[in-house]
Protein backbone atom coordinates (compact mmCIF):
# COMPACT_ATOMS: atom_id res chain seq x y z
CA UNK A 1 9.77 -9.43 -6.05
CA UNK A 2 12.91 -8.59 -3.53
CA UNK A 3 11.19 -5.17 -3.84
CA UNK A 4 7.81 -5.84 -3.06
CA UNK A 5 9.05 -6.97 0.36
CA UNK A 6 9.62 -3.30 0.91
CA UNK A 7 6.21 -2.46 0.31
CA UNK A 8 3.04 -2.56 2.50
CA UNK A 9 -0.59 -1.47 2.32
CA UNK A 10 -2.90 0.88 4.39
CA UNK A 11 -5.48 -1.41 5.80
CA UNK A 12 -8.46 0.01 8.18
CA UNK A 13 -7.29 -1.56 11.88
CA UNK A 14 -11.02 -2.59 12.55
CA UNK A 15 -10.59 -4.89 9.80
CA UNK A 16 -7.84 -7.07 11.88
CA UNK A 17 -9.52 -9.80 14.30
CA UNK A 18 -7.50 -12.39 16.36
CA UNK A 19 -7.52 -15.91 15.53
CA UNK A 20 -6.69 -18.71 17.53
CA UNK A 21 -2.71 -18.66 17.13
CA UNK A 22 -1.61 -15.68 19.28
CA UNK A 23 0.31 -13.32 17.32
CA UNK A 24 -1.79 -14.31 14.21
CA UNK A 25 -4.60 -12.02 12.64
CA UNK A 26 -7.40 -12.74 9.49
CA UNK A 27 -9.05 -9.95 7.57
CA UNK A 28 -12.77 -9.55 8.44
CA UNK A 29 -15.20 -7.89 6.48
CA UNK A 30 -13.33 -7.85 3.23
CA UNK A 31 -14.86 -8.03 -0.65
CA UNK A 32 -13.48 -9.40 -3.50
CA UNK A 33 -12.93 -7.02 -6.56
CA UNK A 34 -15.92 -9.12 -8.25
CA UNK A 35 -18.61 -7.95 -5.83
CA UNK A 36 -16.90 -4.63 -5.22
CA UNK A 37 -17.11 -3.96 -9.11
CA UNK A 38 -20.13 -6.10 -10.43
CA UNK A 39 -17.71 -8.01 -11.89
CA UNK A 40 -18.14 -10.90 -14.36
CA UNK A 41 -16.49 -14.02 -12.48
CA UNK A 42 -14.30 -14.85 -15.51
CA UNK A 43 -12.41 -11.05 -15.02
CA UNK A 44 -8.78 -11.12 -14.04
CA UNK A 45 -8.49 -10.80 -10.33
CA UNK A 46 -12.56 -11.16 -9.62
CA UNK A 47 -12.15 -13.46 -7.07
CA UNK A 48 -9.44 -11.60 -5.43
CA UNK A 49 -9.99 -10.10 -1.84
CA UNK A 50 -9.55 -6.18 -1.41
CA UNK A 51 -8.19 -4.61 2.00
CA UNK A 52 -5.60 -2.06 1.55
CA UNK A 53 -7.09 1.10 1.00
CA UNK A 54 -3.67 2.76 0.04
CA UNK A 55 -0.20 1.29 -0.28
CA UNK A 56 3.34 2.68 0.61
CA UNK A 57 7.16 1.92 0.50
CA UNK A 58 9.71 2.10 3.34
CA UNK A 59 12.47 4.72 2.73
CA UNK A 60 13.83 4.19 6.08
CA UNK A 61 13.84 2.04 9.24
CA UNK A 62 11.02 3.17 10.45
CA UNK A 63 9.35 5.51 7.64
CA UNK A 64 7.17 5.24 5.17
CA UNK A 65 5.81 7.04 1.73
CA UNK A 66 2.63 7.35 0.28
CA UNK A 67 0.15 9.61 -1.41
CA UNK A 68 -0.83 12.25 0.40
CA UNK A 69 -4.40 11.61 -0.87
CA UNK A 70 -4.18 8.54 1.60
CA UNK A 71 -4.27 11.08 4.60
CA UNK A 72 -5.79 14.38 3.40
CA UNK A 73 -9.07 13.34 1.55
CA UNK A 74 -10.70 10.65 3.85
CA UNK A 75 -13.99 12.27 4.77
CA UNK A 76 -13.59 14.73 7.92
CA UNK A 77 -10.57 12.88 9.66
CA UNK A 78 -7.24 14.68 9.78
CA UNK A 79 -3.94 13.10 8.70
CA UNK A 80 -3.49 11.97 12.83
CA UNK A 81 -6.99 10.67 13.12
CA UNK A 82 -6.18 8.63 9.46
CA UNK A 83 -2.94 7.63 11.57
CA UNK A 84 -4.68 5.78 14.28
CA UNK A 85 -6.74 4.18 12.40
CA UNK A 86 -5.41 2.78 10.19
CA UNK A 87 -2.49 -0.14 9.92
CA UNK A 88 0.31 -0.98 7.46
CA UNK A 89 0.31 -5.11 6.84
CA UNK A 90 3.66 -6.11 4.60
CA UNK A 91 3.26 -9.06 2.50
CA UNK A 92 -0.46 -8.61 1.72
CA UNK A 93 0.23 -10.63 -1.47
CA UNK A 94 -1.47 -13.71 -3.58
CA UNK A 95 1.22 -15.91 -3.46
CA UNK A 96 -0.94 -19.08 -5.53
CA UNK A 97 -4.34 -18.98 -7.36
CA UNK A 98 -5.61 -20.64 -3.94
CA UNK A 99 -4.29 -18.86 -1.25
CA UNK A 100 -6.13 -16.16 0.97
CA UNK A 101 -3.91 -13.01 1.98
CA UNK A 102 -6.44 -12.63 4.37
CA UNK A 103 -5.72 -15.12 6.89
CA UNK A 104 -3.04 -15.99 9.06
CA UNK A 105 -1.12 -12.52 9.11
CA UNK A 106 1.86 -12.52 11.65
CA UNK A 107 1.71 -9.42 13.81
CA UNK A 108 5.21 -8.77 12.84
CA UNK A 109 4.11 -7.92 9.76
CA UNK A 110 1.41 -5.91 10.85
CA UNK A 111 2.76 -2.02 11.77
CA UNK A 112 0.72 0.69 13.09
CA UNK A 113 1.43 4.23 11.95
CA UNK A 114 2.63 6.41 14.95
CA UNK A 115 2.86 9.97 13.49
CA UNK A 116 2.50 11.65 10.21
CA UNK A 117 5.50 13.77 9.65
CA UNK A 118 4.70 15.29 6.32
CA UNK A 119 1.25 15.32 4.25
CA UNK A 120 0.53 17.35 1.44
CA UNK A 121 -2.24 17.01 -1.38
CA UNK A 122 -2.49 19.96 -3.82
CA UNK A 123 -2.41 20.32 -7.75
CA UNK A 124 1.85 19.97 -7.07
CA UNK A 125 2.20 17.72 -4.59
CA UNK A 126 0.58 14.54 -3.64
CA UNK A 127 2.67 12.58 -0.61
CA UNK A 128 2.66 11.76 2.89
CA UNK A 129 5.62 10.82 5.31
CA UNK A 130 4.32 8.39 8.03
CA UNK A 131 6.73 7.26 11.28
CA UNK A 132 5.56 3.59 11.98
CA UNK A 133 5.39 2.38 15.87
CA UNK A 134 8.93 0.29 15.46
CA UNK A 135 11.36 -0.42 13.54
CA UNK A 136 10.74 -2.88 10.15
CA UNK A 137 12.90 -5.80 10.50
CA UNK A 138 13.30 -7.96 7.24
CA UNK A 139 12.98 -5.43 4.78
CA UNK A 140 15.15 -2.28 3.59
CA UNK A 141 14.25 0.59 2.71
CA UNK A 142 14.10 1.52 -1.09
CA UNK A 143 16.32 3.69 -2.93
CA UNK A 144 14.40 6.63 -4.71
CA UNK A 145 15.44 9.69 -7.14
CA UNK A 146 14.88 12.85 -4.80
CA UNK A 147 16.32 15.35 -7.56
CA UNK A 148 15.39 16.13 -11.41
CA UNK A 149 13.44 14.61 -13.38
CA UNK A 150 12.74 10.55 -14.35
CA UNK A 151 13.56 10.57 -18.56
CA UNK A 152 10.51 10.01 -21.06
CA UNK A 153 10.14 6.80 -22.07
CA UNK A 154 12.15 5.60 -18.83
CA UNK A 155 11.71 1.66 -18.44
CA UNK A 156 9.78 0.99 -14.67
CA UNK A 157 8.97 -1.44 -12.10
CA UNK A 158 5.49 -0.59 -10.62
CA UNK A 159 4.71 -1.91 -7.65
CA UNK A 160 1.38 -1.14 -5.43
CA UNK A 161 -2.00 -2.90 -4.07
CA UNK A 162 -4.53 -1.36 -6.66
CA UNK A 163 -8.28 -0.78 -5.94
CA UNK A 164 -6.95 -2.85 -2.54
CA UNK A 165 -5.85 -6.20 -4.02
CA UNK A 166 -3.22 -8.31 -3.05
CA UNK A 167 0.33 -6.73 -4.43
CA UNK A 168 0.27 -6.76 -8.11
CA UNK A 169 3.91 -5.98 -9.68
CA UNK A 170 4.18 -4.46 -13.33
CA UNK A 171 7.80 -5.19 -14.87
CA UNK A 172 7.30 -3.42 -17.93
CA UNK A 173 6.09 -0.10 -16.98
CA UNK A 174 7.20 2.59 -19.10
CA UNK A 175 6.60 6.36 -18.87
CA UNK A 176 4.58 7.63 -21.00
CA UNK A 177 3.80 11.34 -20.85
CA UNK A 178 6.35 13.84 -18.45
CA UNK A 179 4.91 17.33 -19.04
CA UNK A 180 4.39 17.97 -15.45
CA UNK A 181 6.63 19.34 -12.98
CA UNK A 182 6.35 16.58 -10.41
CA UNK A 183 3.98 13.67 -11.94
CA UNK A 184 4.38 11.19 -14.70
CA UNK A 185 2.22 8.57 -16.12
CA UNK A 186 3.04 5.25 -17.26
């Protein structure tokens, strides 16, 4: 969970609207997995809202990874039109089976994306390298292997927003298959 913090997901910036706190922003126009999916209500995480389109972790102060995907395949924009509009909300997270992740965000948690330093999406490489607009104060930036390879049948903490839900954290990830040069599954 101390890791999570670290984390945030892409959410489109037309999505934020101002409440009546100042400083304080809900979620408009948002689906839950159920109706995004034709879901059964009974599924696991049916009722749950959806808003990030893409999730990232900090590796510094002020920067951000995330799939390149996130920035290279999004109709016609480039990876600077993706930039502006778009926002990265930390703690977008279901914190009891009652609670709404949707409303009452603090702006402080809210960070806008001020440049894209690095995007690539190929059959290699799929990353991207975003600059937020200030500095993220709360969190630290994660440690991350940036040489070799991770060992088959390495024991993982995943940690992302999936199909846009609230953070979802898998403790017993393992990996699975490592025949490719730089992508593993678990």
């Amino acid at each position: 969970r101390s890791l999570a913090k670290s984390t945030a997901g892409m959410v489109h910036a037309s999505m934020f609207a101002k409440t009546g706190t100042q400083g304080v922003f809900n979620l408009i126009n948002t689906r839950t997995l159920g109706a995004a999916e034709n879901l059964c209500s009974g599924e696991k995480f049916a009722n749950q809202s959806l808003a990030p389109m893409c999730s990232g972790f900090l590796v510094g102060p002020d920067t951000l990874i995330t799939a390149g995907h996130c920035f290279k395949s999004i109709g016609k924009l480039t990876p600077e039109q993706v930039c502006q509009s778009f926002a990265w909300v930390f703690d977008y997270e279901q914190k009891s089976a009652t609670s709404d992740p949707t409303k009452n965000i603090p702006i402080t948690n809210i960070y806008a994306c001020k440049q894209v330093l690095a995007a690539q999406l190929d059959s290699t490489y799929d990353f991207a390298i975003i600059k937020l607009d200030r500095k993220v104060v709360g969190r630290s930036p994660l440690k991350f292997r940036s040489a070799g390879k991770i060992a088959d049948s390495a024991k993982l903490v995943v940690i992302g927003q999936p199909n846009g839900l609230p953070t979802k954290i898998s403790a017993n990830g393992k990996v699975n298959r490592n025949t490719e040069p730089s992508r593993f599954s678990t």
